[in-house]
Protein backbone atom coordinates (compact mmCIF):
# COMPACT_ATOMS: atom_id res chain seq x y z
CA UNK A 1 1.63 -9.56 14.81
CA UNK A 2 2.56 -12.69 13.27
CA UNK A 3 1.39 -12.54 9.53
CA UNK A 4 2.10 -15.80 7.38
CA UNK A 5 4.73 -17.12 9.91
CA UNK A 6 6.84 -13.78 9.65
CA UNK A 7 6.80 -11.36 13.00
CA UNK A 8 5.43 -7.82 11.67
CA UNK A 9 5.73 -5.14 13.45
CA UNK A 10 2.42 -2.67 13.08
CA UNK A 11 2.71 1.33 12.86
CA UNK A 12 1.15 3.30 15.28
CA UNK A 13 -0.21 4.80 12.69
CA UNK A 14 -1.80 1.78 11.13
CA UNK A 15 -3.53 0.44 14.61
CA UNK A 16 -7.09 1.60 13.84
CA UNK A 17 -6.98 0.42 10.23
CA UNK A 18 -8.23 -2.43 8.93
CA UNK A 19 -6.85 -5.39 8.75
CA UNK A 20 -7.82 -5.87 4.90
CA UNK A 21 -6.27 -2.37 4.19
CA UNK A 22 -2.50 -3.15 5.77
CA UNK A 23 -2.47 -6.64 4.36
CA UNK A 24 -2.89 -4.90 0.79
CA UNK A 25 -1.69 -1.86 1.28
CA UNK A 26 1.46 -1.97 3.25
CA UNK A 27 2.40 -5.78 2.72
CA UNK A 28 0.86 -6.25 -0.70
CA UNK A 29 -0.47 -9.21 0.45
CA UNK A 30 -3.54 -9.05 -2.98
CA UNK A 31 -4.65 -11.76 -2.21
CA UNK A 32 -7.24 -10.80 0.06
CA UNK A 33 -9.44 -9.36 -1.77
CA UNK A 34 -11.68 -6.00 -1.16
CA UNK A 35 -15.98 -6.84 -1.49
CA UNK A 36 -18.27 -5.41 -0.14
CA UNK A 37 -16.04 -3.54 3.24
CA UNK A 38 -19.04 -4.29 5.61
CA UNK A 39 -17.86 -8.39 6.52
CA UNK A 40 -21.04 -9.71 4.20
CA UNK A 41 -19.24 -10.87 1.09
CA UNK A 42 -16.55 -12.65 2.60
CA UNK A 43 -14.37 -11.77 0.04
CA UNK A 44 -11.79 -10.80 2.97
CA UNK A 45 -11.44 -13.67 4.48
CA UNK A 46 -8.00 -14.56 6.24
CA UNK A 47 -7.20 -16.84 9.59
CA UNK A 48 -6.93 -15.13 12.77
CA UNK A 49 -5.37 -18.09 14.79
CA UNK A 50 -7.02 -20.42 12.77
CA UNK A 51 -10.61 -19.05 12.80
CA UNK A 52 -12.14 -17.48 9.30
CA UNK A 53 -12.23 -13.53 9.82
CA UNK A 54 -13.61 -10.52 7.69
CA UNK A 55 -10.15 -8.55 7.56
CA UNK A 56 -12.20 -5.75 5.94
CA UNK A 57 -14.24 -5.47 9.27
CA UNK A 58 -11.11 -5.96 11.71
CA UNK A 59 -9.19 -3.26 13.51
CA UNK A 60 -5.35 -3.90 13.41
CA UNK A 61 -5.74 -3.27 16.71
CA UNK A 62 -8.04 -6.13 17.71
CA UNK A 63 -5.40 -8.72 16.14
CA UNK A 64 -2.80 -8.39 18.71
CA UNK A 65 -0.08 -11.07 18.53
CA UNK A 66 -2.35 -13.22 16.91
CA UNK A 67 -1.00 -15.48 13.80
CA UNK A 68 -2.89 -14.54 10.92
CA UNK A 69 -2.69 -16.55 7.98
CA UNK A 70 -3.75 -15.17 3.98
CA UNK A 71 -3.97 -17.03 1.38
CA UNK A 72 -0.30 -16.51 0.33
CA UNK A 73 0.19 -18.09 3.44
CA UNK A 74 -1.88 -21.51 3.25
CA UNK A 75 0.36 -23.31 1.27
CA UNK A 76 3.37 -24.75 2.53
CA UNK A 77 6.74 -24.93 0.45
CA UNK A 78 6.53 -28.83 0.36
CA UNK A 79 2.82 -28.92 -0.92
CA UNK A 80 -0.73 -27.02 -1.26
CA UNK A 81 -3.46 -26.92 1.35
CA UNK A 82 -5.96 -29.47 0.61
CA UNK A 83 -8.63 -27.37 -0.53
CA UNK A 84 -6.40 -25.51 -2.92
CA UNK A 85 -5.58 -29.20 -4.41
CA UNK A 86 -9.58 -29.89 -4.40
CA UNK A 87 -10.49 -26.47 -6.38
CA UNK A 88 -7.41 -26.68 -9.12
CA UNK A 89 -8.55 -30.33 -9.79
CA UNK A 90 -12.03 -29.92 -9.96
CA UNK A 91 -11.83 -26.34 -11.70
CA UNK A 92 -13.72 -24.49 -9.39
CA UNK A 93 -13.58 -20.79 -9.95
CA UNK A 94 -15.27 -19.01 -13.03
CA UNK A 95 -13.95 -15.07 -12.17
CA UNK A 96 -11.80 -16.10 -9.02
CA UNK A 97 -12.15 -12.99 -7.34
CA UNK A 98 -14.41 -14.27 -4.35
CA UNK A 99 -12.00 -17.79 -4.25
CA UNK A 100 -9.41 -16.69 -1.74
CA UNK A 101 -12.30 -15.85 0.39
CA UNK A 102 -13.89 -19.06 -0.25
CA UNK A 103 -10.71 -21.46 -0.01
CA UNK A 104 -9.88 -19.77 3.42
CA UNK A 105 -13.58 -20.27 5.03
CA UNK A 106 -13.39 -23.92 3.44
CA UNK A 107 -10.08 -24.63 5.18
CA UNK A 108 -10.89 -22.93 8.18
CA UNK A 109 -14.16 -25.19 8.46
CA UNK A 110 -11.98 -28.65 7.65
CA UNK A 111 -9.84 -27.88 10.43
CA UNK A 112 -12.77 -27.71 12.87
CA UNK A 113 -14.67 -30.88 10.94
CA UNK A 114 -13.04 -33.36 8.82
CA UNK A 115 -15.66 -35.18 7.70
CA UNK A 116 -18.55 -32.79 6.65
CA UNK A 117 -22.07 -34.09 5.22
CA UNK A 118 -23.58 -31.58 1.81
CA UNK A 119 -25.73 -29.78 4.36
CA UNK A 120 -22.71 -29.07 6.89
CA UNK A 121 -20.85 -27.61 3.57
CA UNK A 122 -23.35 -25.72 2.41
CA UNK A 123 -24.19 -24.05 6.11
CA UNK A 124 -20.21 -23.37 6.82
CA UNK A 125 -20.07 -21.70 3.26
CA UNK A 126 -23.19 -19.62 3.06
CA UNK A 127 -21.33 -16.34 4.41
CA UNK A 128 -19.25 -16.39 0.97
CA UNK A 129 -20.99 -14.57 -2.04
CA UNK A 130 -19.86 -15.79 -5.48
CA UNK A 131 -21.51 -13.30 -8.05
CA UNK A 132 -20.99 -16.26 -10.41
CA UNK A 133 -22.95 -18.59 -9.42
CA UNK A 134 -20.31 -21.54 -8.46
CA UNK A 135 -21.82 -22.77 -5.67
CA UNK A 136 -22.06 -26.45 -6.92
CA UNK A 137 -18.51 -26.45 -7.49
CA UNK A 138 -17.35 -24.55 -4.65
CA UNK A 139 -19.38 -27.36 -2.67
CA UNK A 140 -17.98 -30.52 -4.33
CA UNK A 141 -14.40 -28.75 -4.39
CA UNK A 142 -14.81 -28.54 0.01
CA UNK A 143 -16.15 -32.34 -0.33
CA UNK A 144 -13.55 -33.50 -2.15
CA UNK A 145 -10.98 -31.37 -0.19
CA UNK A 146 -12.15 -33.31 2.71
CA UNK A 147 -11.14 -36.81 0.87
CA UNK A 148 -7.40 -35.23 0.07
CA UNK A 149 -7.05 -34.26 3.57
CA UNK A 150 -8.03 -37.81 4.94
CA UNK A 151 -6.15 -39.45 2.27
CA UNK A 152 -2.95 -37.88 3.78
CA UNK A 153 -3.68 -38.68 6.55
CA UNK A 154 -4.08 -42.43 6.19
């Protein structure tokens, strides 16, 4: 399995364990964060070939040689991932235990639609629980990571 750009190879041991559990546990990859362990929270979430995944929900075994991506891994050396630059300029987690979950559905959902309207934001986030209550800024941080990412582009 390809985890962050960097070939792992997976115990036998480890194959029906979940995702969530080997990123944490063996890699100490803490970024990913541990909710709710039933895929509701979205807490969890991490890239499976570029598609937002519940890792608490996901069998090692059901990755296969897939490129996963955490959100250690979103960043590049030479600069952060959009939405990262959106949420540290606009200030957008209170706690910040649900917002690698919420960064990696956001970026997930700007790679599939660069452009998004309010509503399209608020249906591609509604799978990601924020006990605090950030919702408005979570929202505005996606909108304006949107505006980064099409201002690098230009």
């Amino acid at each position: 399995m390809n985890i962050n750009g960097a070939e792992i190879n997976i115990p036998k041991s480890w194959q029906n364990e979940s995702l969530l559990r080997f990123l944490r546990d063996n890699l100490g990859l803490t970024g990913t964060k541990y909710g709710c362990g039933k895929g509701i929270c979205g807490a969890c979430t991490v890239h499976i070939d570029g598609n937002a995944v519940r890792a608490c929900v996901t069998p090692i075994n059901a990755v296969g040689d897939a490129h996963v991506t955490t959100i250690e891994g979103l960043a590049t050396q030479a600069s952060l991932h959009p939405v990262q630059e959106a949420w540290i300029e606009l200030n957008v987690p209170q706690c910040g235990y649900c917002q690698p979950g919420q960064i990696m559905t956001a970026a997930a959902f700007l790679a599939t639609n660069a452009n998004p309207t309010e509503e399209e934001v608020t249906h591609a986030m509604n799978g990601n629980l924020c006990r605090c209550g950030t919702y408005p800024r979570i929202k505005a941080g996606v909108l304006r990571a949107a505006e980064i990412a099409g201002e690098e582009h230009e």
